[in-house]
Protein backbone atom coordinates (compact mmCIF):
# COMPACT_ATOMS: atom_id res chain seq x y z
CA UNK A 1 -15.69 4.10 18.89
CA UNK A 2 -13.64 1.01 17.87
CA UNK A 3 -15.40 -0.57 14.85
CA UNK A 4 -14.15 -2.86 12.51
CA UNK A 5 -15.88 -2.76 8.47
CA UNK A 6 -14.68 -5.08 6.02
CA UNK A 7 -15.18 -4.45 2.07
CA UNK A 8 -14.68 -7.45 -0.14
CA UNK A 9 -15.50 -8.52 -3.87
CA UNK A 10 -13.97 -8.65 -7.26
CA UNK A 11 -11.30 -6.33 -9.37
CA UNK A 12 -12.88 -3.40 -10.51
CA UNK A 13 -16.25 -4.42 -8.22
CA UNK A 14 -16.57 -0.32 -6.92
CA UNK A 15 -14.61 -1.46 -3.46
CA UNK A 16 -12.69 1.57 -3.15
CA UNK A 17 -14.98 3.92 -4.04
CA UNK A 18 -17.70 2.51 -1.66
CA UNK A 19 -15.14 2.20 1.38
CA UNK A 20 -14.04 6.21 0.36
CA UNK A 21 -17.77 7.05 0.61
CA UNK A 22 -18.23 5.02 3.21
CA UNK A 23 -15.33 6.80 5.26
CA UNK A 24 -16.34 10.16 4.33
CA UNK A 25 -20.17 9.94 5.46
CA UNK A 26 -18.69 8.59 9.30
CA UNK A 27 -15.70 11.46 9.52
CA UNK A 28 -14.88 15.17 7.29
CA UNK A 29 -11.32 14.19 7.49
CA UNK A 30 -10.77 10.49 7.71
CA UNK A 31 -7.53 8.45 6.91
CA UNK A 32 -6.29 6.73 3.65
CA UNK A 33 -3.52 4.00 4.30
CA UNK A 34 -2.91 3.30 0.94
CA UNK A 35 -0.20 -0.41 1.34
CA UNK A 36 0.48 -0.50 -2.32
CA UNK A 37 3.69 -1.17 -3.59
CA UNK A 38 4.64 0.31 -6.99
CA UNK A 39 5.51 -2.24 -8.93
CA UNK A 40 5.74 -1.09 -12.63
CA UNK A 41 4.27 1.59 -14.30
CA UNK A 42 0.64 0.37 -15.23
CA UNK A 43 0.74 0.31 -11.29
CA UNK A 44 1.58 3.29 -10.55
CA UNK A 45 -1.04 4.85 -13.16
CA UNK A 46 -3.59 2.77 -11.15
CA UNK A 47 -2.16 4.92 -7.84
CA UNK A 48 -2.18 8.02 -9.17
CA UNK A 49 -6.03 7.50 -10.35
CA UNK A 50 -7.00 5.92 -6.77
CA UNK A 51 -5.18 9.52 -5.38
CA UNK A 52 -6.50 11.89 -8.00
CA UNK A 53 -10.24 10.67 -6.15
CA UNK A 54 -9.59 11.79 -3.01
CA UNK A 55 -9.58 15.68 -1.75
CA UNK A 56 -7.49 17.76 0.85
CA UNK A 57 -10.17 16.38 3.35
CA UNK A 58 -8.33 13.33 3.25
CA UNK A 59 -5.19 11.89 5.60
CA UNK A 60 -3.07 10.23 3.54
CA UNK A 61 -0.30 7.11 4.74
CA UNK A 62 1.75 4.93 2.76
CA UNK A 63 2.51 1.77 4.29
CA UNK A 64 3.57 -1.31 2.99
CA UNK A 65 3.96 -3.93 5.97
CA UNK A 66 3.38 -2.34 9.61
CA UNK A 67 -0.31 -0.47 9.69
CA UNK A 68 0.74 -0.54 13.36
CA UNK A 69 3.42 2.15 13.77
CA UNK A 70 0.56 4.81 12.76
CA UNK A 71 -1.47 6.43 15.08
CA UNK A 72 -5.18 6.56 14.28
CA UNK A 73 -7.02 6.80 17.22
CA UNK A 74 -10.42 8.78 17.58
CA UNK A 75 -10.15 8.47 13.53
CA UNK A 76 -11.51 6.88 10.91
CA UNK A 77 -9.14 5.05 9.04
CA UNK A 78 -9.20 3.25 5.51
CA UNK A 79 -6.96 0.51 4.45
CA UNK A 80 -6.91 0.03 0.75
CA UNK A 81 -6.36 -2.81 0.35
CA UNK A 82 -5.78 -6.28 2.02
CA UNK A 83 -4.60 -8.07 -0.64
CA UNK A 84 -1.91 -5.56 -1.32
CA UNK A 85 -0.74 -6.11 2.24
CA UNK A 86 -0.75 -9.67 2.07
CA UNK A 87 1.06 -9.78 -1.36
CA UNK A 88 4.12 -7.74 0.62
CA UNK A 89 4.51 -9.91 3.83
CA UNK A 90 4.26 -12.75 1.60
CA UNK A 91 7.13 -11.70 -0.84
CA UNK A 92 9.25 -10.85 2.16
CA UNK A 93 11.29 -13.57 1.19
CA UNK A 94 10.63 -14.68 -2.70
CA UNK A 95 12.32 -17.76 -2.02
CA UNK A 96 10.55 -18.81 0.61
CA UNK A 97 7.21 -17.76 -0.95
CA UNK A 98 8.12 -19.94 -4.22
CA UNK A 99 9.07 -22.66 -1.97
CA UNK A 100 8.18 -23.32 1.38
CA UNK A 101 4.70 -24.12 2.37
CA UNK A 102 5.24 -23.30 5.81
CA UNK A 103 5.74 -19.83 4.54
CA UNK A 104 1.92 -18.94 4.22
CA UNK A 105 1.77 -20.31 7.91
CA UNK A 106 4.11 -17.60 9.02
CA UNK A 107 2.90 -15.17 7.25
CA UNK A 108 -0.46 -15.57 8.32
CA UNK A 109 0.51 -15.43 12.04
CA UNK A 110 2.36 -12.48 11.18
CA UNK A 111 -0.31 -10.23 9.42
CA UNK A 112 -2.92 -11.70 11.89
CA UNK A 113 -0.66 -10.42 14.94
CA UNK A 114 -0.06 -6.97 13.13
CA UNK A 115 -3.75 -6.65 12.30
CA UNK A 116 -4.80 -6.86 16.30
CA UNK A 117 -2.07 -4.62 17.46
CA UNK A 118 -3.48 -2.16 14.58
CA UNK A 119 -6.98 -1.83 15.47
CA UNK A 120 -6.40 -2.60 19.41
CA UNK A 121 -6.61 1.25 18.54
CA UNK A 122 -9.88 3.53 19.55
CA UNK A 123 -10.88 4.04 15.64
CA UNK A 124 -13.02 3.20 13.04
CA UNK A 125 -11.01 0.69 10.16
CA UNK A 126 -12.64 0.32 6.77
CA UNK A 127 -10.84 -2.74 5.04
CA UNK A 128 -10.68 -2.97 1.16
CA UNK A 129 -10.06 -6.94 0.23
CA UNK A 130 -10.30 -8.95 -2.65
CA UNK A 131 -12.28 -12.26 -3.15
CA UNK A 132 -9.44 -13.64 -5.15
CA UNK A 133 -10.35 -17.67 -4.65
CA UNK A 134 -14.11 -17.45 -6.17
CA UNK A 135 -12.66 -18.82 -9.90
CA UNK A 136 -11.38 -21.72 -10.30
CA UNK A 137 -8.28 -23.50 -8.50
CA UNK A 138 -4.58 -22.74 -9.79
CA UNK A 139 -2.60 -24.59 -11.62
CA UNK A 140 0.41 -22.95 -10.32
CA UNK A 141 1.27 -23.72 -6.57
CA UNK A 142 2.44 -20.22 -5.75
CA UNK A 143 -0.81 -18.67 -7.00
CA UNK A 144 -2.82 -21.87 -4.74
CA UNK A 145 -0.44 -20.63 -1.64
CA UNK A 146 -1.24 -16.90 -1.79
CA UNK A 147 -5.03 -17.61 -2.74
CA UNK A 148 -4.43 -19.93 0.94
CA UNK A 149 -3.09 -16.72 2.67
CA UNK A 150 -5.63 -14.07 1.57
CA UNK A 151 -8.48 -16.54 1.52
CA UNK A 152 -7.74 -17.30 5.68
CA UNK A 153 -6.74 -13.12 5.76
CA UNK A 154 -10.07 -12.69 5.07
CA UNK A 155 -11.66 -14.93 7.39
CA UNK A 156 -9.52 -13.50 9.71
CA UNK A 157 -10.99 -9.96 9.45
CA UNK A 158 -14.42 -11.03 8.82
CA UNK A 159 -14.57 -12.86 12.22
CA UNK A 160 -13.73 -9.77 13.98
CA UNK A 161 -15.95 -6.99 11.73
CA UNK A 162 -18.71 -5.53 12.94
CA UNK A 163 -19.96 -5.26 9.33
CA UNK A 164 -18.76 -6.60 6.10
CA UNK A 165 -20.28 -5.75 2.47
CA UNK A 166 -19.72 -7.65 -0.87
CA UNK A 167 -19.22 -5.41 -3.72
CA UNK A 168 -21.06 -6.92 -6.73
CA UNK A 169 -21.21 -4.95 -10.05
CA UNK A 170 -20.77 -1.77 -8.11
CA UNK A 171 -23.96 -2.64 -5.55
CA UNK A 172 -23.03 -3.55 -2.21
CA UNK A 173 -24.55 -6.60 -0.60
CA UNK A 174 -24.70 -6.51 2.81
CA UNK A 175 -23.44 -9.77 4.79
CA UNK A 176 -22.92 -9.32 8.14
């Protein structure tokens, strides 16, 4: 049963509510590990509108750094999103994510290390990521280091899917 789907594109490119159909056509009760942290209200409306889409059919876990620790096997599990998840091992340590290059380095070893343990698990993992380094390059070196981290994240993942779609305007492309 293991399989491994990854969902990537743009803000507001219809991710979610692909990888929610998506999960909900494989299983009548699949998982949502939402790892959002709230970080100011706008957020939080942006939360509440994600969970206001989703039914009693649905399994919900929050979980901000250690997918891990949960239990998902024989399910189908969704992991909204990626970027979310990289954004709080990266901000582990603010100072070392405004200042230490090596940083993204450890960071990446660490999400890549919790993302095998994860699905080493007998399930089904939709991943919801962003395409945040298709613009232009930042001017500001903290932005260029996270855009680093989630840019190799994704590679990551996309090396070990068995599918992955591009959401484009709401139409998913399919790449692999």
């Amino acid at each position: 049963m293991n399989k491994i789907i990854l969902i990537t594109g743009g803000e507001r490119s219809g991710k979610s509510s692909f990888a929610e159909q998506t999960a909900l056509s494989l299983s009548p009760n699949p998982v949502y590990l939402a790892t959002a942290r709230v970080w100011d209200d706008e957020f939080r409306e942006r939360v509440r509108q994600h969970q206001l889409r989703r039914g009693p059919e649905w399994t919900n876990i929050e979980e901000e750094l250690e997918i891990s620790k949960h239990n998902v096997n024989g399910r189908v599990v969704l992991i909204d999103c990626v970027t979310l998840w990289c954004t709080n091992f990266f901000y582990r340590d603010q100072q070392r994510a405004e200042q230490d290059t090596a940083w993204v380095r450890q960071c990446l070893d660490d999400l890549k290390s919790e993302f095998d343990r994860f699905t080493a698990q007998d399930a089904t993992f939709i991943f919801v990521t962003n395409e945040i380094g298709m613009g232009g390059v930042s001017a500001n070196a903290l932005q260029r280091r996270f855009t680093d981290l989630q840019g190799w994240v994704n590679q990551y993942i996309a090396s070990k899917a068995d599918e992955v779609t591009l959401m484009v305007s709401g139409i998913p492309v399919k790449i692999k």
